[in-house]
N, C-alpha and C. Protein backbone atom coordinates (compact mmCIF):
# COMPACT_ATOMS: atom_id res chain seq x y z
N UNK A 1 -15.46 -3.69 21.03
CA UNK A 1 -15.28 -4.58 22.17
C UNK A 1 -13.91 -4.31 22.80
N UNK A 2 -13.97 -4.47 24.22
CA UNK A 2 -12.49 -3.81 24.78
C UNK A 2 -11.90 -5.29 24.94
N UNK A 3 -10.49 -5.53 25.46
CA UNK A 3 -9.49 -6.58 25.41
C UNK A 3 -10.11 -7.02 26.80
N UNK A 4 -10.58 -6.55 27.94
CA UNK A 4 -11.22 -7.22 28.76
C UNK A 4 -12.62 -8.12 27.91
N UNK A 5 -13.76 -6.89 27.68
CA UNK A 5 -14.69 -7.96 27.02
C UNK A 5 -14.29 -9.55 26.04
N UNK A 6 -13.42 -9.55 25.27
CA UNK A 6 -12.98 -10.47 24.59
C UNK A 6 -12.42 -11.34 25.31
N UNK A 7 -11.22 -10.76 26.55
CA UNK A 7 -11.02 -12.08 26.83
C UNK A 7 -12.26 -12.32 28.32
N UNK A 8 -13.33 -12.40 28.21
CA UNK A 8 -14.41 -12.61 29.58
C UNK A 8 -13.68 -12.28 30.49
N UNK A 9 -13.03 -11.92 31.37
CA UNK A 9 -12.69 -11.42 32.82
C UNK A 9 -12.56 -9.61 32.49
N UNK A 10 -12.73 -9.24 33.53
CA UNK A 10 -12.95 -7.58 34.35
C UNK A 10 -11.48 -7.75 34.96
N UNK A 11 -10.22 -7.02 34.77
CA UNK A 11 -9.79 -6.74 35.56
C UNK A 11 -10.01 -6.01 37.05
N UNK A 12 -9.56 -6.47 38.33
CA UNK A 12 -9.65 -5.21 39.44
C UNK A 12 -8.82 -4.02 39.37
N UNK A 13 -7.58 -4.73 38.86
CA UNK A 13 -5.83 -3.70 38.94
C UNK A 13 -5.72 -4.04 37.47
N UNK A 14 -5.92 -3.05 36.53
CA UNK A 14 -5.82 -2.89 35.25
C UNK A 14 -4.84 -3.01 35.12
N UNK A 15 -2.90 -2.22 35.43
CA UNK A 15 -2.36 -2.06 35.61
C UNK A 15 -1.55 -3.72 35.41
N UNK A 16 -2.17 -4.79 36.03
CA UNK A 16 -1.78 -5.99 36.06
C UNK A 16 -1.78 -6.64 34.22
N UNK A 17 -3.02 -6.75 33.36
CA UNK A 17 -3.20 -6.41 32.27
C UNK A 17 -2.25 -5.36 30.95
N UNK A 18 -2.15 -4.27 31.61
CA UNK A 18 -1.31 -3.41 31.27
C UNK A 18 -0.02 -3.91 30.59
N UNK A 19 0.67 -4.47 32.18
CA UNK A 19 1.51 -5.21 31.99
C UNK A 19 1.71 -6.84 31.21
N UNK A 20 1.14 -7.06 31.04
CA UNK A 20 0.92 -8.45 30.37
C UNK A 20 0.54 -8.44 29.05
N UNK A 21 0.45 -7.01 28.70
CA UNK A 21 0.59 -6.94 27.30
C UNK A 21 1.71 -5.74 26.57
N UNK A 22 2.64 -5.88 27.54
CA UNK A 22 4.09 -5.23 27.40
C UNK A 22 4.67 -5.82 26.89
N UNK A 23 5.58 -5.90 25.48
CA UNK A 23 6.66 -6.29 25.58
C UNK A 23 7.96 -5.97 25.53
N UNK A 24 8.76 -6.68 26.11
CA UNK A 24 10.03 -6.12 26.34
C UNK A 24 10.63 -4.84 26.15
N UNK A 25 10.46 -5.11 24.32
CA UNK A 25 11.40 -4.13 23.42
C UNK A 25 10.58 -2.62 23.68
N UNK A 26 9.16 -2.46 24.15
CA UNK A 26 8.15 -1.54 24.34
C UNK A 26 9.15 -0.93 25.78
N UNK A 27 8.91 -1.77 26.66
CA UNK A 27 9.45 -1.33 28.22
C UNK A 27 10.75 -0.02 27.73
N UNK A 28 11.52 -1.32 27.30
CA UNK A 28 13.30 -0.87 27.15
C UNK A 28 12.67 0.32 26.49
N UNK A 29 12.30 0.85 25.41
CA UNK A 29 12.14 1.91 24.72
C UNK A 29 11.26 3.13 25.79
N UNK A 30 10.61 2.89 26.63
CA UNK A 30 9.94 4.06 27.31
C UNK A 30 11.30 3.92 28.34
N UNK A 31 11.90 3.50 29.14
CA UNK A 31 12.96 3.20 30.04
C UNK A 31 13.91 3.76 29.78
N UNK A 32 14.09 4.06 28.48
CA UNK A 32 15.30 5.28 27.52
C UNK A 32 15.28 6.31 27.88
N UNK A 33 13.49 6.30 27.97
CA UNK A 33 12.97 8.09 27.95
C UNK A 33 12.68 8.06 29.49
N UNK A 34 13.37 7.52 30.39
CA UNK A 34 13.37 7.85 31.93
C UNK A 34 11.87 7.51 32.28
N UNK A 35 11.54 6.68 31.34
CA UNK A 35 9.45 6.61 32.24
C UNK A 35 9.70 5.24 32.45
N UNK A 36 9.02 4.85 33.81
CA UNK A 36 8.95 3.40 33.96
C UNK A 36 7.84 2.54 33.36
N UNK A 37 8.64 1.61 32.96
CA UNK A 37 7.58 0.59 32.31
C UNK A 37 7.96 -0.68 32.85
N UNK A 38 6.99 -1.89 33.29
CA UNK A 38 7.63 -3.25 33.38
C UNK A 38 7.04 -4.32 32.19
N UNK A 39 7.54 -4.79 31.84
CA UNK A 39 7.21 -6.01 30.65
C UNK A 39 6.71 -7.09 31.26
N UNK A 40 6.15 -7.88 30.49
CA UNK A 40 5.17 -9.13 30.75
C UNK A 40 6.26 -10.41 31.12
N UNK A 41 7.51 -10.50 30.39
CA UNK A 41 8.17 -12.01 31.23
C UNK A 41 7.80 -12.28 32.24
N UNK A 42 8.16 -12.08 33.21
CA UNK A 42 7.31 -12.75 34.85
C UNK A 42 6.23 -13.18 34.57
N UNK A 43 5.30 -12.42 33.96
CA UNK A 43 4.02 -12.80 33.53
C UNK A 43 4.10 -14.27 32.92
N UNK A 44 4.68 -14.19 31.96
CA UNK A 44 4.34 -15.57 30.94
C UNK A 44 4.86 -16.79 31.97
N UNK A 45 5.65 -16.27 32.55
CA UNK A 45 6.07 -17.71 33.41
C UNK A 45 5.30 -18.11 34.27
N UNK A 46 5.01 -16.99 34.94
CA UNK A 46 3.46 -17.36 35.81
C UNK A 46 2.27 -17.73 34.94
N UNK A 47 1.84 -17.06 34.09
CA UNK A 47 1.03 -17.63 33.32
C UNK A 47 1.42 -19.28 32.83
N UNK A 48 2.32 -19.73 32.36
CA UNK A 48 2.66 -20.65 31.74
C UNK A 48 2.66 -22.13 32.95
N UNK A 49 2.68 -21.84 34.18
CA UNK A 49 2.56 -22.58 35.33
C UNK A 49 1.43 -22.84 35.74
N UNK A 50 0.41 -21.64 35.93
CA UNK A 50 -1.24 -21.65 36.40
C UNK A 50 -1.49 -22.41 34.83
N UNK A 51 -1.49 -22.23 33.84
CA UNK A 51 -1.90 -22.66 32.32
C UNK A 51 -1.96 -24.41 32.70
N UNK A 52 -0.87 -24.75 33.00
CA UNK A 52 -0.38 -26.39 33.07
C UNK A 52 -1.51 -27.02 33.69
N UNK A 53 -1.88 -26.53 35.24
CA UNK A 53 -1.83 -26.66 36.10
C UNK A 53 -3.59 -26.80 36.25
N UNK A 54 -4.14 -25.65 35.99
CA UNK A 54 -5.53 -25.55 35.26
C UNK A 54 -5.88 -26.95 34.23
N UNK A 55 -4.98 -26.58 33.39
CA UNK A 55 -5.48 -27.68 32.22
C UNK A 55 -5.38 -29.23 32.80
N UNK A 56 -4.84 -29.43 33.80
CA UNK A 56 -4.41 -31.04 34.01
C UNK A 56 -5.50 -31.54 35.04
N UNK A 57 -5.80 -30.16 36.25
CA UNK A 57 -7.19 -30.37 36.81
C UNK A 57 -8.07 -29.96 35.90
N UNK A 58 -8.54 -29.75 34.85
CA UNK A 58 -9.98 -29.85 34.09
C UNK A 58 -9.14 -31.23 33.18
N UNK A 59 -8.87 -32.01 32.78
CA UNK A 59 -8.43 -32.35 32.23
C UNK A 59 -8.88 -33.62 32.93
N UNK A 60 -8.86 -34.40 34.20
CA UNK A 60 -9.02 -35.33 35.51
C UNK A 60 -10.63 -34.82 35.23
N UNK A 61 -10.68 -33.62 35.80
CA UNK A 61 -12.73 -33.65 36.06
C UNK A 61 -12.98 -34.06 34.96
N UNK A 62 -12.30 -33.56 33.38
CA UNK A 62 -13.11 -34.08 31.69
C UNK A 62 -13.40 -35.53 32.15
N UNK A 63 -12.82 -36.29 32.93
CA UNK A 63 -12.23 -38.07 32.50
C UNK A 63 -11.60 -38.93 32.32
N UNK A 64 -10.01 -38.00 31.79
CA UNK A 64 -8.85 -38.73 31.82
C UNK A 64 -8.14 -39.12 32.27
N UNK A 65 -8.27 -40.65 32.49
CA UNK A 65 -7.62 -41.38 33.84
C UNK A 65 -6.15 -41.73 33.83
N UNK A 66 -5.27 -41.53 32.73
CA UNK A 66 -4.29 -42.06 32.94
C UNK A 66 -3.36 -40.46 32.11
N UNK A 67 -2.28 -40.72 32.94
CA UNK A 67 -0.94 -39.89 33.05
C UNK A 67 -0.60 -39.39 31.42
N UNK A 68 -0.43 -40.44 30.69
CA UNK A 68 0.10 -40.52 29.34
C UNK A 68 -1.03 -39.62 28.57
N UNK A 69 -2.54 -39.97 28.42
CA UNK A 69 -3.57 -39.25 28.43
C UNK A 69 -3.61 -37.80 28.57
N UNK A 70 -3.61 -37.85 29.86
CA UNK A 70 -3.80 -36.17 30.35
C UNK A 70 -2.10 -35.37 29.75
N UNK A 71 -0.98 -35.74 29.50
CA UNK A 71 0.23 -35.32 29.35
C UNK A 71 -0.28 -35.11 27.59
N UNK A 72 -0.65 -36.08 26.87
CA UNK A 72 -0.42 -36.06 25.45
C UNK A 72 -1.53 -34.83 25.23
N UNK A 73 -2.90 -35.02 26.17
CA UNK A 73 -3.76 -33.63 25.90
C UNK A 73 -3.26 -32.48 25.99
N UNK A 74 -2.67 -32.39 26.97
CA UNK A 74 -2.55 -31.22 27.69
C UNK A 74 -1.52 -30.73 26.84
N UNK A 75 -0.53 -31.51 26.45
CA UNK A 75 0.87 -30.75 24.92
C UNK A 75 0.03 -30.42 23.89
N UNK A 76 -1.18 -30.95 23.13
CA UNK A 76 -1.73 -30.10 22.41
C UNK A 76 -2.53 -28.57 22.86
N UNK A 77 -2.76 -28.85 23.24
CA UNK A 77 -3.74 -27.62 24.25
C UNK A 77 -2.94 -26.67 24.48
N UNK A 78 -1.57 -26.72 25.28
CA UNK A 78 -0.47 -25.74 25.45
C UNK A 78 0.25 -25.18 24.48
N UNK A 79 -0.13 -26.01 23.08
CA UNK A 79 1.29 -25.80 22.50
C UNK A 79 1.34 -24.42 21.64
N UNK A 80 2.24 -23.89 21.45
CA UNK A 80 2.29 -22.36 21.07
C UNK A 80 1.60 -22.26 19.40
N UNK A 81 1.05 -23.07 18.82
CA UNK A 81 0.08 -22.62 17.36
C UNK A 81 -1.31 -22.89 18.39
N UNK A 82 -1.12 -23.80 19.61
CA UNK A 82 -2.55 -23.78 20.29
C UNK A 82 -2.93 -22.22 20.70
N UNK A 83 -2.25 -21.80 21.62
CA UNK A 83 -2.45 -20.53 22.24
C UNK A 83 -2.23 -19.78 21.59
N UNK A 84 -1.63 -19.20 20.13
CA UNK A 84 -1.69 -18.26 19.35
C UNK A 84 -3.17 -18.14 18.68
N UNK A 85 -3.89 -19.45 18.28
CA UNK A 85 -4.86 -19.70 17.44
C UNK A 85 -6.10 -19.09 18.74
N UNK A 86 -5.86 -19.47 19.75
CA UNK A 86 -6.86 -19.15 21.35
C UNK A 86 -6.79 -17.19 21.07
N UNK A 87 -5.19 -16.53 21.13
CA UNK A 87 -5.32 -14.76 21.21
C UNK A 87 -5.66 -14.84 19.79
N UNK A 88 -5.99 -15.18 18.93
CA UNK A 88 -6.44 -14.65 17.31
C UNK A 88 -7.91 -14.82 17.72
N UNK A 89 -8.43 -15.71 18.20
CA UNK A 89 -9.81 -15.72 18.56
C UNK A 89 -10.41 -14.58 19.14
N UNK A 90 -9.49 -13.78 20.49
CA UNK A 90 -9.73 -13.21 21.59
C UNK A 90 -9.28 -11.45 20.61
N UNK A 91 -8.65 -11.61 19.89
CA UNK A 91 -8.26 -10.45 19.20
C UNK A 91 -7.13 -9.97 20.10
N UNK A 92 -6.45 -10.58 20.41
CA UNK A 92 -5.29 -9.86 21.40
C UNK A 92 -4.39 -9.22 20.66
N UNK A 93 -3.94 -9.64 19.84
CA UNK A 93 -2.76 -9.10 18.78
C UNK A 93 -2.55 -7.41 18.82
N UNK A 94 -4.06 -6.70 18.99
CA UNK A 94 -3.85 -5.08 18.12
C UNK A 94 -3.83 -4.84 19.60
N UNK A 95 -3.92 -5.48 21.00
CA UNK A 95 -3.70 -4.47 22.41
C UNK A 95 -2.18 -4.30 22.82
N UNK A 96 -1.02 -6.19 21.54
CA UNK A 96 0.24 -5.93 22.37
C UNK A 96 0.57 -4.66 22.01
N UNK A 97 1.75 -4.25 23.51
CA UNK A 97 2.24 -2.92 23.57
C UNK A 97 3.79 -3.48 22.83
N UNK A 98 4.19 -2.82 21.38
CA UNK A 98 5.31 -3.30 20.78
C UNK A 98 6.12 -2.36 20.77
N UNK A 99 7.54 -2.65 20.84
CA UNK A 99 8.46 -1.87 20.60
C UNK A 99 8.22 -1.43 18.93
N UNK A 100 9.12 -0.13 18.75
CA UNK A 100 9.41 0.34 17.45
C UNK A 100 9.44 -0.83 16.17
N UNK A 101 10.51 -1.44 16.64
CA UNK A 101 11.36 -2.46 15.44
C UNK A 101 10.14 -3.29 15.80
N UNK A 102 9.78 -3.96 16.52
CA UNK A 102 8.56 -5.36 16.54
C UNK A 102 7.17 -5.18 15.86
N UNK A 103 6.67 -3.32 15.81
CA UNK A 103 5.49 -2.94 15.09
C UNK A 103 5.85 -2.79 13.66
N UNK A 104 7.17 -2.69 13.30
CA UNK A 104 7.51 -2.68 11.99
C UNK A 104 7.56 -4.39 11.29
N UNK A 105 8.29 -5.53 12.18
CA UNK A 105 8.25 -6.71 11.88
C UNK A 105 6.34 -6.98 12.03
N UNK A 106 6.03 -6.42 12.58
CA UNK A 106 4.20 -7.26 12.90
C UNK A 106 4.27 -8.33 14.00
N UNK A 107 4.99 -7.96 14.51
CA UNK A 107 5.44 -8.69 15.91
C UNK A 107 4.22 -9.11 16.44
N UNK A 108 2.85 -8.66 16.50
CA UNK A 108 1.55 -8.34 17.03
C UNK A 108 0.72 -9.79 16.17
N UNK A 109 1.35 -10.17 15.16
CA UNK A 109 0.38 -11.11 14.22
C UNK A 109 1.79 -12.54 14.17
N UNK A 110 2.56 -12.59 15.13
CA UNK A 110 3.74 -13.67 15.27
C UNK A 110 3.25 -14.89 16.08
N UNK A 111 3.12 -15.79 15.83
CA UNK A 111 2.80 -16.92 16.56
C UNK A 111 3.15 -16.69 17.92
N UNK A 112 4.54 -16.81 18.06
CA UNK A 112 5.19 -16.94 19.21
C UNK A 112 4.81 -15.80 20.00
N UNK A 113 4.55 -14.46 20.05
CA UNK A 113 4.28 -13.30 20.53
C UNK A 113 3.07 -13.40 21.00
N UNK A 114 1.72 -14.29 20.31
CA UNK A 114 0.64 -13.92 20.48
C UNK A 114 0.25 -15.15 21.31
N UNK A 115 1.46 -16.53 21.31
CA UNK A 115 1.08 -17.10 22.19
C UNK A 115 1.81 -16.65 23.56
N UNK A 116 3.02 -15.93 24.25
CA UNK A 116 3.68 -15.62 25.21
C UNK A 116 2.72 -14.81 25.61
N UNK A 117 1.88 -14.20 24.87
CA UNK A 117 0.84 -12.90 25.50
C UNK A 117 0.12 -13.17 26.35
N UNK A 118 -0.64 -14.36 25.54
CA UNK A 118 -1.59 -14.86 26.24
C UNK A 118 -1.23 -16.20 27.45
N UNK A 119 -0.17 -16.40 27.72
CA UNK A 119 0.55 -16.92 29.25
C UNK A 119 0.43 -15.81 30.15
N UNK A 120 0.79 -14.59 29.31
CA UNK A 120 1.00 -13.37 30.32
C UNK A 120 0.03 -13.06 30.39
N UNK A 121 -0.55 -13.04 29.70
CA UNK A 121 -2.17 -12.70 30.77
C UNK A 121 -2.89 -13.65 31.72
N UNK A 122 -2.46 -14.95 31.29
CA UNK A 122 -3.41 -15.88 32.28
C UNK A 122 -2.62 -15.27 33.61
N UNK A 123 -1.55 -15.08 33.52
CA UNK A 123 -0.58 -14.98 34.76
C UNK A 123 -1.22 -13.47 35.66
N UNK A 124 -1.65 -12.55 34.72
CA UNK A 124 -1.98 -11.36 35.33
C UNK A 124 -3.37 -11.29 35.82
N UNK A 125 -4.33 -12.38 35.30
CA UNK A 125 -5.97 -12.58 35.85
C UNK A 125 -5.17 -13.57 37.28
N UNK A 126 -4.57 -14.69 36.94
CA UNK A 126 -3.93 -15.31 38.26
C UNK A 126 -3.60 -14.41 40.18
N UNK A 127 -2.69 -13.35 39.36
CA UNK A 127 -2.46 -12.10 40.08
C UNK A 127 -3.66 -11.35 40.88
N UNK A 128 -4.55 -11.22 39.51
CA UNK A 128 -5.69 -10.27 40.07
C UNK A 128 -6.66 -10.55 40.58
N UNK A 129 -7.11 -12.53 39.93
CA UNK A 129 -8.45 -12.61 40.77
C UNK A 129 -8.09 -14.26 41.34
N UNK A 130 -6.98 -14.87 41.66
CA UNK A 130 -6.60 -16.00 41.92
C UNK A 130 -7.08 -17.39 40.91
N UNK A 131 -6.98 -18.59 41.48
CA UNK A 131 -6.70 -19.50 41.03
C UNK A 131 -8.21 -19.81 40.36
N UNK A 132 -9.99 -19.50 40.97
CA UNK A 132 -10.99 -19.74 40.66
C UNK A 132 -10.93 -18.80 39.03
N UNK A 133 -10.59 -17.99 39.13
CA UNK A 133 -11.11 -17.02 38.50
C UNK A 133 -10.30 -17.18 36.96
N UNK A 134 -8.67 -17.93 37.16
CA UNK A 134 -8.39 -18.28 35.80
C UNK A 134 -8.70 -19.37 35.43
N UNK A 135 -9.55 -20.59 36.29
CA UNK A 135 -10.31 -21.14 35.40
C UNK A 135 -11.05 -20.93 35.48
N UNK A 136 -11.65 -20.31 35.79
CA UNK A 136 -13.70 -19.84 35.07
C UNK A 136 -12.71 -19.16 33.40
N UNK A 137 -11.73 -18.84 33.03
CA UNK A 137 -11.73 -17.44 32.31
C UNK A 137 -10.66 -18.75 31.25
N UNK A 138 -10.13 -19.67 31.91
CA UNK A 138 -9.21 -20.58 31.20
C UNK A 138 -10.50 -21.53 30.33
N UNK A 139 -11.09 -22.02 30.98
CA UNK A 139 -12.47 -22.80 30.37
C UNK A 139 -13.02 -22.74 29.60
N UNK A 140 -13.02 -21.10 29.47
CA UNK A 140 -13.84 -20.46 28.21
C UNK A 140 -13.23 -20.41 27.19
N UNK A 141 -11.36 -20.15 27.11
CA UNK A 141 -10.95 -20.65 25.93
C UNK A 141 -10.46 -21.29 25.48
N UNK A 142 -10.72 -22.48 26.23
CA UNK A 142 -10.02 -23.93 25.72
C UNK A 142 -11.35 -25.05 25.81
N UNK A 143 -11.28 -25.41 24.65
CA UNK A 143 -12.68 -26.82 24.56
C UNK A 143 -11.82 -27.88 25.21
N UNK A 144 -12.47 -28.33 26.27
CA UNK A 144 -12.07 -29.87 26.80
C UNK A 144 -13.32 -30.55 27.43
């Protein structure tokens, strides 16, 4: 199964993807060797904004009428053992692109890594197929 099939969306601009499963220490290390690479930060922040934002409108359509409600859901749902436990599902871990030192730590099987990934990717389907398209693709991996 490819990292598109798993996570349900087709990229258009692969390239967007690509990037969203860069990290840093990966970039800096090809960037040594004069080849350009860009890393996923931008990504996760964008991801991490459409993420909120998604979840609080499905969150209103689920039923939940009050502020405190939708805020206390929505911190479980976001929270980084949430979205790590969401890319262990999706198998994301063996596509991040890791630096040297991070494939030696297992950087790829780190909570925190495997949840920033997967911000950076919502952020790069965001990019590629707009706001419908990361929730058709957000829906699918979050039960609400």
């Amino acid at each position: 199964m490819t990292i598109e099939e798993a996570l349900g969306y087709t990229f258009s601009n692969k390239s967007l993807l690509e990037r969203a499963l860069t990290r840093k220490a990966y970039a800096n290390e090809l960037k040594q060797q004069n080849q350009e690479c860009e890393d996923q930060e931008i990504y996760r922040t964008l991801g991490d904004a459409v993420l909120k934002t998604i979840l609080v409108d499905r969150l209103i359509e689920s039923g939940y009428k009050t502020r405190e409600d939708i805020t206390n859901r929505k911190m479980e749902l976001e929270s980084e053992e949430g979205l790590a436990k969401i890319s262990r599902t999706l198998g994301i871990g063996s596509s991040i692109r890791l630096g040297i030192g991070e494939k030696k730590q297992k950087a790829n099987e780190k909570q925190y890594v495997l949840a920033e990934t997967l911000e950076a990717i919502i952020g790069a389907i965001f990019l590629d197929g707009g706001y419908d398209a990361s929730k058709k693709t957000i829906i699918k991996w979050f039960k609400i």
